[in-house]
C-alpha atoms as a PDB file:
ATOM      1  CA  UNK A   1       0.000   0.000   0.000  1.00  0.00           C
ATOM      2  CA  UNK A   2       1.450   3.565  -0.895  1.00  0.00           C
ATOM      3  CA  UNK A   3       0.924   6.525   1.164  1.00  0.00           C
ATOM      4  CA  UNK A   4      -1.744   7.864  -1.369  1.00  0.00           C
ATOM      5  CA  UNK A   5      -4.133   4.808  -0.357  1.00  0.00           C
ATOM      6  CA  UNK A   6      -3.869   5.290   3.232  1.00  0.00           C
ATOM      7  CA  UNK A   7      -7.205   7.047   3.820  1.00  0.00           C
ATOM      8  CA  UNK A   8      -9.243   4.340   1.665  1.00  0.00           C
ATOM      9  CA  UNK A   9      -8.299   1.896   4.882  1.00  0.00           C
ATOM     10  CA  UNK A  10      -9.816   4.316   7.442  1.00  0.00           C
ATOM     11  CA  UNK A  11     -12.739   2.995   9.311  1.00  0.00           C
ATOM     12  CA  UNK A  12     -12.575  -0.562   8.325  1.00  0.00           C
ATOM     13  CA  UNK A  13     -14.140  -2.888  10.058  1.00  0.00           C
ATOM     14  CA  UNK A  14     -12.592  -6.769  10.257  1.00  0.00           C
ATOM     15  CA  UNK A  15      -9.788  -5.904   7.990  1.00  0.00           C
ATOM     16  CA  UNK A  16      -7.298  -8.874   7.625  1.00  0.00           C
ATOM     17  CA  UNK A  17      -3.418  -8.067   6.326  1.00  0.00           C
ATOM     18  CA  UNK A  18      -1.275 -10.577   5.950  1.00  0.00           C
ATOM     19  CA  UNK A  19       2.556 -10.141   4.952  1.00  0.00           C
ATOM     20  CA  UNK A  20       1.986  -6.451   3.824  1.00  0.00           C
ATOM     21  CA  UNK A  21       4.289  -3.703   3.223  1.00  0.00           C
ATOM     22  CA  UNK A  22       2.221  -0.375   4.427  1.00  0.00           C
ATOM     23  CA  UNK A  23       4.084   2.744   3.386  1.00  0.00           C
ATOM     24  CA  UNK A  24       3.239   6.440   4.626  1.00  0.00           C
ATOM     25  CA  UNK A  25       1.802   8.709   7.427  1.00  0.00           C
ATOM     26  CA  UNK A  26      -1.419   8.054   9.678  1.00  0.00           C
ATOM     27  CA  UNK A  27      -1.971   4.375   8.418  1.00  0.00           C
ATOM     28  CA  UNK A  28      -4.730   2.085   9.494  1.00  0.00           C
ATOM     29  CA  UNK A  29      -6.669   4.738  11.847  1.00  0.00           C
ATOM     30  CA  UNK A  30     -10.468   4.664  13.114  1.00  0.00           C
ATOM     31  CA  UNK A  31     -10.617   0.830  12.710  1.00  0.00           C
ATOM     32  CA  UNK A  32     -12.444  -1.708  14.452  1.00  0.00           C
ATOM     33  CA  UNK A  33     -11.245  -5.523  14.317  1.00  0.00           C
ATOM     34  CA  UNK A  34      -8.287  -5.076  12.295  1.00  0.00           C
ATOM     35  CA  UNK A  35      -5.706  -7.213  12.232  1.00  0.00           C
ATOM     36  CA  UNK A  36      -2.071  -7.204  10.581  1.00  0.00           C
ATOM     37  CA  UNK A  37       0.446 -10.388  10.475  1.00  0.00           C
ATOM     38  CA  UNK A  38       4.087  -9.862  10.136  1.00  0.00           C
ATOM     39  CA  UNK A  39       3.496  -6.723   8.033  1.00  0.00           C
ATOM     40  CA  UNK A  40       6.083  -3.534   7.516  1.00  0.00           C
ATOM     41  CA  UNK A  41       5.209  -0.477   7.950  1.00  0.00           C
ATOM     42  CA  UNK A  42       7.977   1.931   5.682  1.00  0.00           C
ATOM     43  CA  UNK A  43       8.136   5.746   6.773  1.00  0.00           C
ATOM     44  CA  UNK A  44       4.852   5.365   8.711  1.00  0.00           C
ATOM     45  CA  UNK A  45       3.654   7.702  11.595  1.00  0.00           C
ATOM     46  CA  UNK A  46       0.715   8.287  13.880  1.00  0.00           C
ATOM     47  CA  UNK A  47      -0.818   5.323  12.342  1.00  0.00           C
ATOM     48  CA  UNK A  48      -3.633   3.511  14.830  1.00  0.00           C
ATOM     49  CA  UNK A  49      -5.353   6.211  16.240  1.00  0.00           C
ATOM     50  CA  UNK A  50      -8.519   5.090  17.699  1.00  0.00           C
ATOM     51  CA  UNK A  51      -8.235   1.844  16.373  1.00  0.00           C
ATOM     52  CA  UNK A  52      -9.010  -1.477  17.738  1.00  0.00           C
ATOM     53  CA  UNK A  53      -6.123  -3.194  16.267  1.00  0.00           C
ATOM     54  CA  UNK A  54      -3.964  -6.975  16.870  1.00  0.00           C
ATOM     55  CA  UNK A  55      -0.629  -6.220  15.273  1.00  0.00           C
ATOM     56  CA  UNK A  56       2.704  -7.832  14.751  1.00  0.00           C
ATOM     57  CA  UNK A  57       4.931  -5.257  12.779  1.00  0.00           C
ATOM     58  CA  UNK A  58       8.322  -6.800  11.684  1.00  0.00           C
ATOM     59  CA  UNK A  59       9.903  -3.117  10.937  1.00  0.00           C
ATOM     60  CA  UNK A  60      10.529  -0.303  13.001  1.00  0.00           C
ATOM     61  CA  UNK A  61       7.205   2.586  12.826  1.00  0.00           C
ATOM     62  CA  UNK A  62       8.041   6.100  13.432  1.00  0.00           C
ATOM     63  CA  UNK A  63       4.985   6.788  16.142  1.00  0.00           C
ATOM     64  CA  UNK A  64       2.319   5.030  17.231  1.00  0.00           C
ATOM     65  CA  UNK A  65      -0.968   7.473  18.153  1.00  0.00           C
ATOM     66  CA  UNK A  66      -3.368   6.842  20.909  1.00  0.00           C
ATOM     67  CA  UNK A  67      -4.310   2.957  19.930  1.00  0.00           C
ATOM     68  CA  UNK A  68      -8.163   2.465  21.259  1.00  0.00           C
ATOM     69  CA  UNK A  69      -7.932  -1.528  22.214  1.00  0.00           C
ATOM     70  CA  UNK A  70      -5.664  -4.823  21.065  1.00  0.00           C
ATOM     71  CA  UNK A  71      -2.085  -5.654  21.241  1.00  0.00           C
ATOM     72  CA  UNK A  72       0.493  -3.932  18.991  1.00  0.00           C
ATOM     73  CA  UNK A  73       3.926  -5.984  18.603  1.00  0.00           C
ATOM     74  CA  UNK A  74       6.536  -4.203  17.252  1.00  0.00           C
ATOM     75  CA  UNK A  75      10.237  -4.223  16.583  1.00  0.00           C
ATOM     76  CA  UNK A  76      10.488  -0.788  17.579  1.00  0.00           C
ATOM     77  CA  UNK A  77       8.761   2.481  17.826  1.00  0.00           C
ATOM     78  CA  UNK A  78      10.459   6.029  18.297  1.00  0.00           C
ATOM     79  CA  UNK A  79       7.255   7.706  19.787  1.00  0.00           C
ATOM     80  CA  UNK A  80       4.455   6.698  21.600  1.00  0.00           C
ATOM     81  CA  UNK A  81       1.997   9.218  21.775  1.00  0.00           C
ATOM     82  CA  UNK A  82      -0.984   9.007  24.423  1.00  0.00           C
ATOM     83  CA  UNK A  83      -2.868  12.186  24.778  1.00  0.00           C
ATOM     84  CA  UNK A  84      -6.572  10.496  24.876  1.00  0.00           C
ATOM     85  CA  UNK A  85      -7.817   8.964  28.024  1.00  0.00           C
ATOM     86  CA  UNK A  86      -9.823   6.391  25.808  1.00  0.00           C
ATOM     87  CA  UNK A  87      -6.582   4.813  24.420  1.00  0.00           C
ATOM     88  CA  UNK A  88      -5.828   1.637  25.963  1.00  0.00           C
ATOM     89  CA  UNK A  89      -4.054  -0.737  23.763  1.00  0.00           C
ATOM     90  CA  UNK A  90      -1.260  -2.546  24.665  1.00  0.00           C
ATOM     91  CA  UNK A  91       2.261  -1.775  22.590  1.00  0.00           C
ATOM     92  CA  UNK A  92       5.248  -4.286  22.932  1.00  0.00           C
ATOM     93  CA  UNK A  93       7.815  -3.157  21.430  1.00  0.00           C
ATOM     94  CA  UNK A  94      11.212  -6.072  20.885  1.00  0.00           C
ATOM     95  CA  UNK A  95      11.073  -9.190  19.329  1.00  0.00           C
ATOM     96  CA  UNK A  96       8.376  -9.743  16.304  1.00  0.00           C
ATOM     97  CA  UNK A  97       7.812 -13.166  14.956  1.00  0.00           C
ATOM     98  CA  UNK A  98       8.304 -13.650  11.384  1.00  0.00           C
END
Protein backbone atom coordinates (compact mmCIF):
# COMPACT_ATOMS: atom_id res chain seq x y z
CA UNK A 1 0.00 0.00 0.00
CA UNK A 2 1.45 3.56 -0.89
CA UNK A 3 0.92 6.52 1.16
CA UNK A 4 -1.74 7.86 -1.37
CA UNK A 5 -4.13 4.81 -0.36
CA UNK A 6 -3.87 5.29 3.23
CA UNK A 7 -7.20 7.05 3.82
CA UNK A 8 -9.24 4.34 1.66
CA UNK A 9 -8.30 1.90 4.88
CA UNK A 10 -9.82 4.32 7.44
CA UNK A 11 -12.74 2.99 9.31
CA UNK A 12 -12.57 -0.56 8.33
CA UNK A 13 -14.14 -2.89 10.06
CA UNK A 14 -12.59 -6.77 10.26
CA UNK A 15 -9.79 -5.90 7.99
CA UNK A 16 -7.30 -8.87 7.62
CA UNK A 17 -3.42 -8.07 6.33
CA UNK A 18 -1.28 -10.58 5.95
CA UNK A 19 2.56 -10.14 4.95
CA UNK A 20 1.99 -6.45 3.82
CA UNK A 21 4.29 -3.70 3.22
CA UNK A 22 2.22 -0.37 4.43
CA UNK A 23 4.08 2.74 3.39
CA UNK A 24 3.24 6.44 4.63
CA UNK A 25 1.80 8.71 7.43
CA UNK A 26 -1.42 8.05 9.68
CA UNK A 27 -1.97 4.38 8.42
CA UNK A 28 -4.73 2.09 9.49
CA UNK A 29 -6.67 4.74 11.85
CA UNK A 30 -10.47 4.66 13.11
CA UNK A 31 -10.62 0.83 12.71
CA UNK A 32 -12.44 -1.71 14.45
CA UNK A 33 -11.25 -5.52 14.32
CA UNK A 34 -8.29 -5.08 12.30
CA UNK A 35 -5.71 -7.21 12.23
CA UNK A 36 -2.07 -7.20 10.58
CA UNK A 37 0.45 -10.39 10.47
CA UNK A 38 4.09 -9.86 10.14
CA UNK A 39 3.50 -6.72 8.03
CA UNK A 40 6.08 -3.53 7.52
CA UNK A 41 5.21 -0.48 7.95
CA UNK A 42 7.98 1.93 5.68
CA UNK A 43 8.14 5.75 6.77
CA UNK A 44 4.85 5.37 8.71
CA UNK A 45 3.65 7.70 11.60
CA UNK A 46 0.71 8.29 13.88
CA UNK A 47 -0.82 5.32 12.34
CA UNK A 48 -3.63 3.51 14.83
CA UNK A 49 -5.35 6.21 16.24
CA UNK A 50 -8.52 5.09 17.70
CA UNK A 51 -8.24 1.84 16.37
CA UNK A 52 -9.01 -1.48 17.74
CA UNK A 53 -6.12 -3.19 16.27
CA UNK A 54 -3.96 -6.97 16.87
CA UNK A 55 -0.63 -6.22 15.27
CA UNK A 56 2.70 -7.83 14.75
CA UNK A 57 4.93 -5.26 12.78
CA UNK A 58 8.32 -6.80 11.68
CA UNK A 59 9.90 -3.12 10.94
CA UNK A 60 10.53 -0.30 13.00
CA UNK A 61 7.20 2.59 12.83
CA UNK A 62 8.04 6.10 13.43
CA UNK A 63 4.99 6.79 16.14
CA UNK A 64 2.32 5.03 17.23
CA UNK A 65 -0.97 7.47 18.15
CA UNK A 66 -3.37 6.84 20.91
CA UNK A 67 -4.31 2.96 19.93
CA UNK A 68 -8.16 2.46 21.26
CA UNK A 69 -7.93 -1.53 22.21
CA UNK A 70 -5.66 -4.82 21.07
CA UNK A 71 -2.08 -5.65 21.24
CA UNK A 72 0.49 -3.93 18.99
CA UNK A 73 3.93 -5.98 18.60
CA UNK A 74 6.54 -4.20 17.25
CA UNK A 75 10.24 -4.22 16.58
CA UNK A 76 10.49 -0.79 17.58
CA UNK A 77 8.76 2.48 17.83
CA UNK A 78 10.46 6.03 18.30
CA UNK A 79 7.25 7.71 19.79
CA UNK A 80 4.46 6.70 21.60
CA UNK A 81 2.00 9.22 21.77
CA UNK A 82 -0.98 9.01 24.42
CA UNK A 83 -2.87 12.19 24.78
CA UNK A 84 -6.57 10.50 24.88
CA UNK A 85 -7.82 8.96 28.02
CA UNK A 86 -9.82 6.39 25.81
CA UNK A 87 -6.58 4.81 24.42
CA UNK A 88 -5.83 1.64 25.96
CA UNK A 89 -4.05 -0.74 23.76
CA UNK A 90 -1.26 -2.55 24.66
CA UNK A 91 2.26 -1.78 22.59
CA UNK A 92 5.25 -4.29 22.93
CA UNK A 93 7.82 -3.16 21.43
CA UNK A 94 11.21 -6.07 20.89
CA UNK A 95 11.07 -9.19 19.33
CA UNK A 96 8.38 -9.74 16.30
CA UNK A 97 7.81 -13.17 14.96
CA UNK A 98 8.30 -13.65 11.38
Amino acid sequence: MTENCRAALWYSDGLTLENCRIIGTQSLCYCRNLKLMNCEMIDTDLCFEKSDVEAVITTPVISIKNPKAGIIRVLSVGEIIRDDSESEGTILIGSVQK
